[in-house]
Protein backbone atom coordinates (compact mmCIF):
# COMPACT_ATOMS: atom_id res chain seq x y z
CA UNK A 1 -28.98 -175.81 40.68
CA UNK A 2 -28.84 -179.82 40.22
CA UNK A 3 -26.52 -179.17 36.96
CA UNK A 4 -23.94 -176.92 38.82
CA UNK A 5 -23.86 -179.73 41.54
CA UNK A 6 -23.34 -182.36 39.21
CA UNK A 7 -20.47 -180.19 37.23
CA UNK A 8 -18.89 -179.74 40.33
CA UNK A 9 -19.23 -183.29 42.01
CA UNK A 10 -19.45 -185.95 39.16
CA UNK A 11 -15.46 -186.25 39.63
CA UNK A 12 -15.63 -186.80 43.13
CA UNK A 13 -18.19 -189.60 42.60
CA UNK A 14 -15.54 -191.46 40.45
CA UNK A 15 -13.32 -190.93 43.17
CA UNK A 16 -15.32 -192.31 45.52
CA UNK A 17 -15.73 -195.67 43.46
CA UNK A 18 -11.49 -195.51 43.42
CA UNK A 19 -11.18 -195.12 46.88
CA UNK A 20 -13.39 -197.82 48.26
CA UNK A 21 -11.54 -200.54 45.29
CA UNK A 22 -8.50 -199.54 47.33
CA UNK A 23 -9.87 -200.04 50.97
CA UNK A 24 -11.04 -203.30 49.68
CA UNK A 25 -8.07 -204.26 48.25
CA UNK A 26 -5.62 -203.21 50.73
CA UNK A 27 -4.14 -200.93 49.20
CA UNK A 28 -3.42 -197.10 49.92
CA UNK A 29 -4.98 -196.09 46.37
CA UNK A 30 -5.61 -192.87 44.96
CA UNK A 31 -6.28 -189.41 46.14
CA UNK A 32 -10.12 -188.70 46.41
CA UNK A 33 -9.86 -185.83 44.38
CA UNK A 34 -7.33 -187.30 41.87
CA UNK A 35 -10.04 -187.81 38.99
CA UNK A 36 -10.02 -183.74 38.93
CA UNK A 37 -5.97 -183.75 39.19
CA UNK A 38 -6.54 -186.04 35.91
CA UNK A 39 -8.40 -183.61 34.09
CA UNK A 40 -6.27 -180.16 34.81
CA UNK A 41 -2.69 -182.48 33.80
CA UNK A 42 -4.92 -183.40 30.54
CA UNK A 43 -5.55 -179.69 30.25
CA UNK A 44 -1.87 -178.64 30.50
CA UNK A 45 -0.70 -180.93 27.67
CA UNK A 46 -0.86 -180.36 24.09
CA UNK A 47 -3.32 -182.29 21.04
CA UNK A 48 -1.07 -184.42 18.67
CA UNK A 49 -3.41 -185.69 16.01
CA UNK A 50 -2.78 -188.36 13.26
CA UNK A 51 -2.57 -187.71 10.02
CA UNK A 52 -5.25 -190.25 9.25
CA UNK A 53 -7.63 -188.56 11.55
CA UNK A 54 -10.07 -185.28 10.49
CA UNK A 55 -12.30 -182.83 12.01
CA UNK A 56 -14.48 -185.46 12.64
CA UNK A 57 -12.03 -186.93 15.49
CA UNK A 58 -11.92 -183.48 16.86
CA UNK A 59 -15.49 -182.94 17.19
CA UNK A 60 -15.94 -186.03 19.22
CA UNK A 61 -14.68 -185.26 22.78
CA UNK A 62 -16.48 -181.92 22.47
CA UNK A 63 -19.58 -183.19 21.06
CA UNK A 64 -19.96 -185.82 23.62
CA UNK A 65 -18.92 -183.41 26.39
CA UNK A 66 -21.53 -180.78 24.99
CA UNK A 67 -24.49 -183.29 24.93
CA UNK A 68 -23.91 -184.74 28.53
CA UNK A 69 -24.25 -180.81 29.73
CA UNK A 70 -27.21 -180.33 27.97
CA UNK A 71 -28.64 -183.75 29.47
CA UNK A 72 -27.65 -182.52 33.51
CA UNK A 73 -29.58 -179.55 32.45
CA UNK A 74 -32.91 -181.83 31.76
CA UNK A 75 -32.16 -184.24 34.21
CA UNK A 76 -33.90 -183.40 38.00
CA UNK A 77 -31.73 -184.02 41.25
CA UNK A 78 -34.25 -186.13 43.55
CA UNK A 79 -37.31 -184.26 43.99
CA UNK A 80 -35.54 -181.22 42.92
CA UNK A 81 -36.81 -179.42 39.35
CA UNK A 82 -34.48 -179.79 36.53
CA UNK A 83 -33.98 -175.98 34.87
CA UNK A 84 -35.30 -177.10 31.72
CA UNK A 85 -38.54 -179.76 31.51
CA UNK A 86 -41.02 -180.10 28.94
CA UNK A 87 -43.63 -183.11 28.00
CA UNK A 88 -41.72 -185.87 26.40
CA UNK A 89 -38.20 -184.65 27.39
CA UNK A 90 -36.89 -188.03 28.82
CA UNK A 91 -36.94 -189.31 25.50
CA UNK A 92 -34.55 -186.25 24.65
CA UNK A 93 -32.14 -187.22 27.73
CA UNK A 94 -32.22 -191.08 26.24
CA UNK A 95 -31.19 -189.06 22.75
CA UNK A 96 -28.79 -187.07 24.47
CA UNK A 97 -26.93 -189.98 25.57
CA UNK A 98 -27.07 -191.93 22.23
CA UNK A 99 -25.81 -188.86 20.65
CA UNK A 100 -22.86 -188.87 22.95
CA UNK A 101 -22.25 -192.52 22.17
CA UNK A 102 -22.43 -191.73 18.67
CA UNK A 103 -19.92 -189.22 18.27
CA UNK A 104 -17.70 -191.20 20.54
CA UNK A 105 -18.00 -194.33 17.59
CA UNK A 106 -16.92 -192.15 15.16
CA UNK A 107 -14.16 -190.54 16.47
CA UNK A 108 -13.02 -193.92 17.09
CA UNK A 109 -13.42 -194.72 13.70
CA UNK A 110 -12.34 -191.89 11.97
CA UNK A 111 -8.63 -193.21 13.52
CA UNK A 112 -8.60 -196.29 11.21
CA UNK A 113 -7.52 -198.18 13.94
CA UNK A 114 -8.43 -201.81 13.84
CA UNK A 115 -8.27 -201.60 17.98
CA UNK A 116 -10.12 -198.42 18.09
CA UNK A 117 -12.57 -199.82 15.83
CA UNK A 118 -12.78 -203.27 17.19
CA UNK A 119 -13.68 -201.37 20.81
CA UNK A 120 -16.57 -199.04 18.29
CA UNK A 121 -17.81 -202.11 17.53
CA UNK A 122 -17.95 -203.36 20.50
CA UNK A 123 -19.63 -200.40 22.08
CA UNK A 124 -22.05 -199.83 19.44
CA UNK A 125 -23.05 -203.75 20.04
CA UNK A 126 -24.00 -203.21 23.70
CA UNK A 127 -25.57 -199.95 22.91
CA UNK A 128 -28.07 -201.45 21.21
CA UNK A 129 -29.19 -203.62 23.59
CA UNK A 130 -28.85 -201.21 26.42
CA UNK A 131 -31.28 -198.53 24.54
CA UNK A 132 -34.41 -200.55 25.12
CA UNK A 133 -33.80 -201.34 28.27
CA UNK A 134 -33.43 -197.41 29.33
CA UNK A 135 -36.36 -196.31 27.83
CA UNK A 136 -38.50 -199.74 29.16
CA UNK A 137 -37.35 -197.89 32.33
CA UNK A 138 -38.49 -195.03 31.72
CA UNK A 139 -41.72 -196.13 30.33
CA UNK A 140 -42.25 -197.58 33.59
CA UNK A 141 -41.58 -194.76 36.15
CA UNK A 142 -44.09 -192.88 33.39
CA UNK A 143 -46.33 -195.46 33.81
CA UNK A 144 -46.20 -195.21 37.88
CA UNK A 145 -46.42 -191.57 37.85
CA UNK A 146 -48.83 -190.51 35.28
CA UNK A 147 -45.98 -187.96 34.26
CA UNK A 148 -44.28 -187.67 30.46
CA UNK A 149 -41.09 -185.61 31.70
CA UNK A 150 -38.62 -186.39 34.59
CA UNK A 151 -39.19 -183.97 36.36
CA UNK A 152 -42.63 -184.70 37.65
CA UNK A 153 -41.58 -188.24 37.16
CA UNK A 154 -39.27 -188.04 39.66
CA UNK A 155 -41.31 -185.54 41.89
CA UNK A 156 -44.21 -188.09 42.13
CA UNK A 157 -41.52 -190.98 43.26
CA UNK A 158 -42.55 -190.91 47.03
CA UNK A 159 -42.94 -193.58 49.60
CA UNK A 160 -46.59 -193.46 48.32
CA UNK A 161 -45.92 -194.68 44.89
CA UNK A 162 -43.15 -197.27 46.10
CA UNK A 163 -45.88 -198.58 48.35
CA UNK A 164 -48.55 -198.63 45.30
CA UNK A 165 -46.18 -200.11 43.01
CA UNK A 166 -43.27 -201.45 44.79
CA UNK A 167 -42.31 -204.72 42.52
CA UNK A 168 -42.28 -202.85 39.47
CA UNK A 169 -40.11 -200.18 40.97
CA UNK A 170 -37.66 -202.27 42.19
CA UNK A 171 -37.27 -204.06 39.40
CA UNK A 172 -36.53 -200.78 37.30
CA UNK A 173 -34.18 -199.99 40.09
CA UNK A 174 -31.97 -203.50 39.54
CA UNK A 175 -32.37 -202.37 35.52
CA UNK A 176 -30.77 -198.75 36.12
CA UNK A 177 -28.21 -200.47 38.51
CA UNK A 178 -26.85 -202.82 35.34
CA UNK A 179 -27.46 -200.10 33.30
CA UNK A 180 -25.44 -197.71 35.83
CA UNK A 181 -22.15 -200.83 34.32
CA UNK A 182 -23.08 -201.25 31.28
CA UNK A 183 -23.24 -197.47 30.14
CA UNK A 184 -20.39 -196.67 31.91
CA UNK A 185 -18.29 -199.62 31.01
CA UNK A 186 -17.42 -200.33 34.62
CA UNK A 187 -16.63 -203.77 35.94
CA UNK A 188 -18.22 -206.70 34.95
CA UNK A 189 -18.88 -205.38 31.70
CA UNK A 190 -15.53 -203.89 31.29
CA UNK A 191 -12.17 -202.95 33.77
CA UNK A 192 -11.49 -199.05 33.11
CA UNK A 193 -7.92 -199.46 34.39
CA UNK A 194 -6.94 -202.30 32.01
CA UNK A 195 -4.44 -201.82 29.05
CA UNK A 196 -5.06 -204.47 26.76
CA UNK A 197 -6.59 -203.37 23.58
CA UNK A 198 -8.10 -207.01 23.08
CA UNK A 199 -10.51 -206.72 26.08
CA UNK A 200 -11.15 -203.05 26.15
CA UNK A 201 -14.63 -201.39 25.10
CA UNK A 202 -14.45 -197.62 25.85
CA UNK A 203 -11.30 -197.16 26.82
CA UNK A 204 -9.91 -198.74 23.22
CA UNK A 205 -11.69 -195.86 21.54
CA UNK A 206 -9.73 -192.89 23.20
CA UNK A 207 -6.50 -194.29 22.62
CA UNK A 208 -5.64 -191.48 19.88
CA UNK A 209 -7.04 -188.86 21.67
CA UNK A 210 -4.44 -186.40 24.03
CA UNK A 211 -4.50 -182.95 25.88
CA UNK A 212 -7.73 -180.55 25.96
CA UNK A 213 -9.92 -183.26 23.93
CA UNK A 214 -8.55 -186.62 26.70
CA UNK A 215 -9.37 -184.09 29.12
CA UNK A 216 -13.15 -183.51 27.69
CA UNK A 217 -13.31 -187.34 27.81
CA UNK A 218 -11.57 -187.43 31.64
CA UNK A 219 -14.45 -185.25 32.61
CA UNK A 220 -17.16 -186.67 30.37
CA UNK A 221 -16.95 -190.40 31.73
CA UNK A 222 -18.05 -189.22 35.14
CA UNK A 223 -20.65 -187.20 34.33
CA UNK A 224 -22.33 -190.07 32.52
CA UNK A 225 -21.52 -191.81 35.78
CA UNK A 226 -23.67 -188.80 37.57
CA UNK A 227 -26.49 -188.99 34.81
CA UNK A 228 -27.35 -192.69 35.27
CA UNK A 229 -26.57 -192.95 38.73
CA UNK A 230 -28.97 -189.86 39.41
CA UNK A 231 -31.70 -192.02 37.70
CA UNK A 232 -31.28 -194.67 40.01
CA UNK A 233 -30.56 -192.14 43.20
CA UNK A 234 -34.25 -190.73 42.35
CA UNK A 235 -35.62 -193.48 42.43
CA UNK A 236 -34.11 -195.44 45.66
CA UNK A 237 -34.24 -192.56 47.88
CA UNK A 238 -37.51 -191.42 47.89
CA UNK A 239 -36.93 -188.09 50.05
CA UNK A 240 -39.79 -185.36 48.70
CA UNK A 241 -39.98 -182.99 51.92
CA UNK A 242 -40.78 -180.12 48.89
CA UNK A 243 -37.67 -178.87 51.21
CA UNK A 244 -34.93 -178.33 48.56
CA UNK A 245 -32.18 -178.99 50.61
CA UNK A 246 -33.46 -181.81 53.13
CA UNK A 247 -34.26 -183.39 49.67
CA UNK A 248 -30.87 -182.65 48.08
CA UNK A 249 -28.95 -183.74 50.65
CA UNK A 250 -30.53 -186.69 51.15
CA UNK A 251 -29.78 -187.06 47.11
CA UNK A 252 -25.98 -186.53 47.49
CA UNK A 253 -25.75 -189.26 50.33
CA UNK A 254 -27.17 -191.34 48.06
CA UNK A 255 -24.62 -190.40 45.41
CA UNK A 256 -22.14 -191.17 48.24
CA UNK A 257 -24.00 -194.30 48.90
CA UNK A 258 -24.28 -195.43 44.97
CA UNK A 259 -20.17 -194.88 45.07
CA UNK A 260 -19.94 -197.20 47.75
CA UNK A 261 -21.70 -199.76 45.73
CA UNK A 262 -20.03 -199.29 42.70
CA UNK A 263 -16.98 -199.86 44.10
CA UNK A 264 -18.07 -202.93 46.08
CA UNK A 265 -19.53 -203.98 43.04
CA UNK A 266 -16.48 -203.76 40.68
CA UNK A 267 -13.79 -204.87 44.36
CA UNK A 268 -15.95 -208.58 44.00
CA UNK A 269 -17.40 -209.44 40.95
CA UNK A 270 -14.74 -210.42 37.89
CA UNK A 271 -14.83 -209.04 34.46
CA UNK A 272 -17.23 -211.45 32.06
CA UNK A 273 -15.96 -212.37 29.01
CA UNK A 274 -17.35 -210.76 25.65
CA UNK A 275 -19.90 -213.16 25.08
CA UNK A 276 -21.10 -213.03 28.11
CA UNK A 277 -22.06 -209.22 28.53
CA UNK A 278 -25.02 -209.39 25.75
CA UNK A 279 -26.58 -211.86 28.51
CA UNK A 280 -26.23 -209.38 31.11
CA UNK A 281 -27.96 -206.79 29.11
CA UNK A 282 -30.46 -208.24 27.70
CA UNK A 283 -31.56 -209.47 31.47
CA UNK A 284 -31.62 -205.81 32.29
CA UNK A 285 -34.22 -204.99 29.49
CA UNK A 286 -35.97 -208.33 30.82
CA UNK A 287 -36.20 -206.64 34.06
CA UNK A 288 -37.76 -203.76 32.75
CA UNK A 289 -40.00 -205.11 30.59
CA UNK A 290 -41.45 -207.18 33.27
CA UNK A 291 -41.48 -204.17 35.73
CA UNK A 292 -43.51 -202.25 32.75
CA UNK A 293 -45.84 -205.86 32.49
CA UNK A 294 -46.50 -205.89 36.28
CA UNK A 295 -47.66 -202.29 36.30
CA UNK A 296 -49.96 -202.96 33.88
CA UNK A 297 -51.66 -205.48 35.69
């Protein structure tokens, strides 16, 4: 099942992205497999909450954790049927992820940290301008496919409909690639690995959080890696054999693959300052819109 696969592998995509930043740089790096080490130390430690902080900060990691699940389980893996699909239900996976976001803010704020709310702030900021862009996406595979869920969205993304439509599909596929940085805070938009509250977006707003709940977030930021990259997977590798696993292995190479890129991506490109991350967003939902524009025509 495409949600037990992406339960079980998310991590190792993140690891991926950490091991080719290393080759690139020279260095010796992690383990592959240390984003899972990072969630079972998480797990062994104890919670130490504030006293500023209520049930509301609590909820958060869980909540978030909880609504990324319940996305895998509408999202499809390549050609392969999601377990639950129904007309309409990519607006529900777009919801899904806002919701996560939204807890996420709140926890953050429920601190009263200036930092963690500076990076709420922050997040909530490029949030908005990433939104339109996802669901211009989505629009636009709709639009391509005749389909109102993913999964026969997805399904009906074969060589035949990149060769019927191939400039609007490739310009979705350079949206979901920002979008695959921008939602996941990843380099340009923001450095993961940094520790300076000034310049940090997500990674700000977990500051206060510590055993069972950091580890819900440990696990949770690769998964959203997983969900947006498998939008953009879909798309690029058009594999539909109707041979579940010709068609899901050819989906986890290009899981491999998107790794690869990531991690080139984030090894050569600089992080842009504040100001100049709106720009890079808004050219994403530019790109979309004029993939949705050029399918009209």
């Amino acid at each position: 099942m495409p949600p037990l696969v992406a339960l079980l592998l998310a991590p190792l995509l993140l690891g991926i992205v950490n091991r080719v930043k290393a080759i690139i740089a020279g260095r010796r790096g992690q383990p592959l497999l240390q984003p899972y080490f990072d969630v079972a130390k998480a797990l062994r430690r104890g919670a130490v909450y504030g006293a500023a902080t209520s049930w509301v900060f609590r909820l958060g990691p869980v909540v978030n954790l909880a609504a990324l699940i319940a996305a895998l389980l509408i999202m499809p893996f390549g050609g392969i049927a999601a377990p639950v699909q129904f007309g309409g239900d990519l607006i529900v996976f777009a919801g899904l992820l806002a919701l996560g976001r939204f807890v996420t803010v709140i926890a953050a704020l429920d601190t009263g940290s200036s930092f963690e709310g500076m990076g709420a702030s922050r997040e909530a900021h490029f949030a908005a301008l990433a939104e339109p862009a996802l669901f211009v996406a989505l629009a636009t595979l709709a639009r391509v496919t005749n389909a109102v869920s993913l999964t026969p969205i997805y399904q009906g993304l074969d060589i035949a409909a990149w060769t019927a439509a191939l400039p609007a599909l490739a310009l979705v596929g350079m949206t979901l690639l920002i979008l695959e940085l921008v939602e996941n805070t990843r380099i340009p938009v923001d450095d993961p690995t940094t520790h300076l509250e000034l310049t940090m977006i997500h990674e700000v707003m977990v500051l206060d959080h510590s055993g069972p709940d950091f580890a819900a977030i440990q696990y949770a930021a690769p998964l959203k890696l997983w969900l947006i990259g498998s939008l953009l997977v879909g798309l690029a590798v058009p594999v539909r054999s109707g041979n579940p696993w010709l068609d899901g292995s050819a989906t986890l190479f290009g899981m491999a693959a998107l790794g690869i890129v990531v991690g080139m991506i984030e090894s050569t490109m600089a992080r842009y300052r504040l100001a100049q991350i709106p720009q890079i967003v808004v050219g994403a939902a530019t790109l979309s819109a004029v993939a949705f524009i050029v399918n009209l025509v």
